[in-house]
Protein backbone atom coordinates (compact mmCIF):
# COMPACT_ATOMS: atom_id res chain seq x y z
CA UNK A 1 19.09 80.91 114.85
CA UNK A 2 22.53 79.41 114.86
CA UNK A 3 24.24 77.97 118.22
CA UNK A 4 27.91 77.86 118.84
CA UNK A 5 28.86 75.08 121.28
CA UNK A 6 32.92 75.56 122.48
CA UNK A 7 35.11 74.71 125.25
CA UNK A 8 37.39 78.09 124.60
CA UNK A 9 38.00 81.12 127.15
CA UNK A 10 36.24 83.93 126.85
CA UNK A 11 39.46 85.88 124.91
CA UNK A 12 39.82 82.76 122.72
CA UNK A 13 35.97 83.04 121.59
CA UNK A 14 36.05 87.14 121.27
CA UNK A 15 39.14 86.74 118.97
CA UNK A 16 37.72 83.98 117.07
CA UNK A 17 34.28 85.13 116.34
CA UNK A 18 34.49 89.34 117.40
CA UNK A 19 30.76 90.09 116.41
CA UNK A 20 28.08 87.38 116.99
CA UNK A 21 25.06 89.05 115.73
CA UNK A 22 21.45 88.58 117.39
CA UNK A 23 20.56 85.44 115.75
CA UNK A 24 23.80 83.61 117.62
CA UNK A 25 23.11 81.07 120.70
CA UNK A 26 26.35 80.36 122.38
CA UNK A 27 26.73 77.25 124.26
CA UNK A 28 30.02 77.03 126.45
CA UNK A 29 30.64 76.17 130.50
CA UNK A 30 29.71 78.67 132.35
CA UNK A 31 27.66 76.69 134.42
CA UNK A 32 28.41 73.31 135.73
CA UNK A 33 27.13 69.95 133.86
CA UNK A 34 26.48 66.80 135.01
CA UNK A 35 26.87 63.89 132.81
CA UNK A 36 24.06 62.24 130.75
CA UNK A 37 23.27 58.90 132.89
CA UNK A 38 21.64 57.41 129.87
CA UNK A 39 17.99 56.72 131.52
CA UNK A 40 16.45 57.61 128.08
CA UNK A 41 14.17 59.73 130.52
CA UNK A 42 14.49 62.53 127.70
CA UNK A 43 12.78 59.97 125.50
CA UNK A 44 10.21 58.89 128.12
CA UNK A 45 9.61 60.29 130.92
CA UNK A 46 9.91 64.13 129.64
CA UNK A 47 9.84 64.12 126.30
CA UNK A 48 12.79 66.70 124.52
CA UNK A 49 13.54 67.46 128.51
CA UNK A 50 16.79 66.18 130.56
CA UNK A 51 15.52 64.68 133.77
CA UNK A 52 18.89 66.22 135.23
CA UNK A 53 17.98 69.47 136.38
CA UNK A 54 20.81 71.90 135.33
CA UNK A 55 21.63 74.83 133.11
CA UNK A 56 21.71 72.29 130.58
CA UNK A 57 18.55 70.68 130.75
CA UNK A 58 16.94 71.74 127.86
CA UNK A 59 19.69 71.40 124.97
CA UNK A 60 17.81 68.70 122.73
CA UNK A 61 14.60 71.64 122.46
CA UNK A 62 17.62 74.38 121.53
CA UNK A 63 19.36 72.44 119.01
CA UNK A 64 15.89 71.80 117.21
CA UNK A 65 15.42 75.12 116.66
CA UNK A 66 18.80 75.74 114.89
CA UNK A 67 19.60 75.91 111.16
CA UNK A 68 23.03 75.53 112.14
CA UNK A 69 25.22 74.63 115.06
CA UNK A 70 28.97 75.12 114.96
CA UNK A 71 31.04 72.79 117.89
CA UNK A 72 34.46 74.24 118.44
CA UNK A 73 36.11 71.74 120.59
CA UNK A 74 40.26 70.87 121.97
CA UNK A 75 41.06 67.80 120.86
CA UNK A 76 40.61 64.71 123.67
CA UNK A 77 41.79 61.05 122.33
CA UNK A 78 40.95 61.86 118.90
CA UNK A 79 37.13 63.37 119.90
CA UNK A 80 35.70 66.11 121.63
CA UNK A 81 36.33 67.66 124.93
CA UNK A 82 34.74 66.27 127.54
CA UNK A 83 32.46 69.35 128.22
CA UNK A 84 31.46 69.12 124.44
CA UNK A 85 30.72 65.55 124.78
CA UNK A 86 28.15 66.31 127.52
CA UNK A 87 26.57 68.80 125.94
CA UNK A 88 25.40 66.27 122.91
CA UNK A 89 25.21 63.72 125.03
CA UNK A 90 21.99 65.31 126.68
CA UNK A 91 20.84 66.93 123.63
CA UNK A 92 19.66 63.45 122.38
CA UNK A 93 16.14 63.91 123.60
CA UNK A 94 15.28 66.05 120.52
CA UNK A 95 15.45 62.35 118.22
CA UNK A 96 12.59 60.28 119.05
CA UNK A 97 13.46 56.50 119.90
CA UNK A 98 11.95 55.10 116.75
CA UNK A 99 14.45 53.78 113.83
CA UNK A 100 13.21 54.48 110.22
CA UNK A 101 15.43 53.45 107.35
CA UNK A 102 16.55 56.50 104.81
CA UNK A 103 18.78 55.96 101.54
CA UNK A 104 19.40 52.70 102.94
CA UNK A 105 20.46 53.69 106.34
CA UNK A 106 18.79 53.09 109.95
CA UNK A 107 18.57 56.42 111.92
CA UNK A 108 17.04 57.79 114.44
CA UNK A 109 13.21 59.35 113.70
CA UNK A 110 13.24 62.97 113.84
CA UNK A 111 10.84 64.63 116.82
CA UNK A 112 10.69 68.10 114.64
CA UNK A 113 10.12 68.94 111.12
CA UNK A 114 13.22 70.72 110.50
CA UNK A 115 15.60 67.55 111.11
């Protein structure tokens, strides 16, 4: 599966991508978010899970079963929109807590094979 996640209009996404096929998750606000409080509770208290209860809740389990996810974003201060932001902000439950150090480098343990 493969996962767009824009800020564009509806004409701006048809005319940039015309024919998503079956295997395309599209990520983009229709519904409204509410911004990651940064409890950790999607590291604790419901593992993978968003304590927030929105249409959003459950982005860290979605992005772990991508191969690929594409962010199309405006430009804000040199980053991403703020919708875009929010949307990987509460996607982080899908890294476990745990630090492990690959090629020299700390990260983030992965929860799911695939990462």
């Amino acid at each position: 599966m493969r996962m767009i996640i824009h800020d564009l209009n509806d004409q701006e996404i048809k005319e940039l991508i015309p024919q998503m096929g079956e295997d395309f998750t599209v990520i983009s606000n229709t519904h409204e978010i509410h911004k990651c409080i940064g409890c950790f509770g999607c590291w604790i208290k419901t593992p993978v899970a968003c304590v927030i209860n929105d249409a959003y809740k459950g982005m860290g389990k979605l992005i772990s079963q991508c191969e690929e996810v594409i962010i199309i974003s405006q430009c804000y201060y040199g980053g991403f929109s703020p919708f875009v932001k929010n949307v990987l902000d509460r996607s982080i439950g899908y890294m476990l807590p745990y630090f492990v150090i690959r090629n020299g480098e700390m990260h983030h343990e992965s929860r799911y094979p695939n990462w």
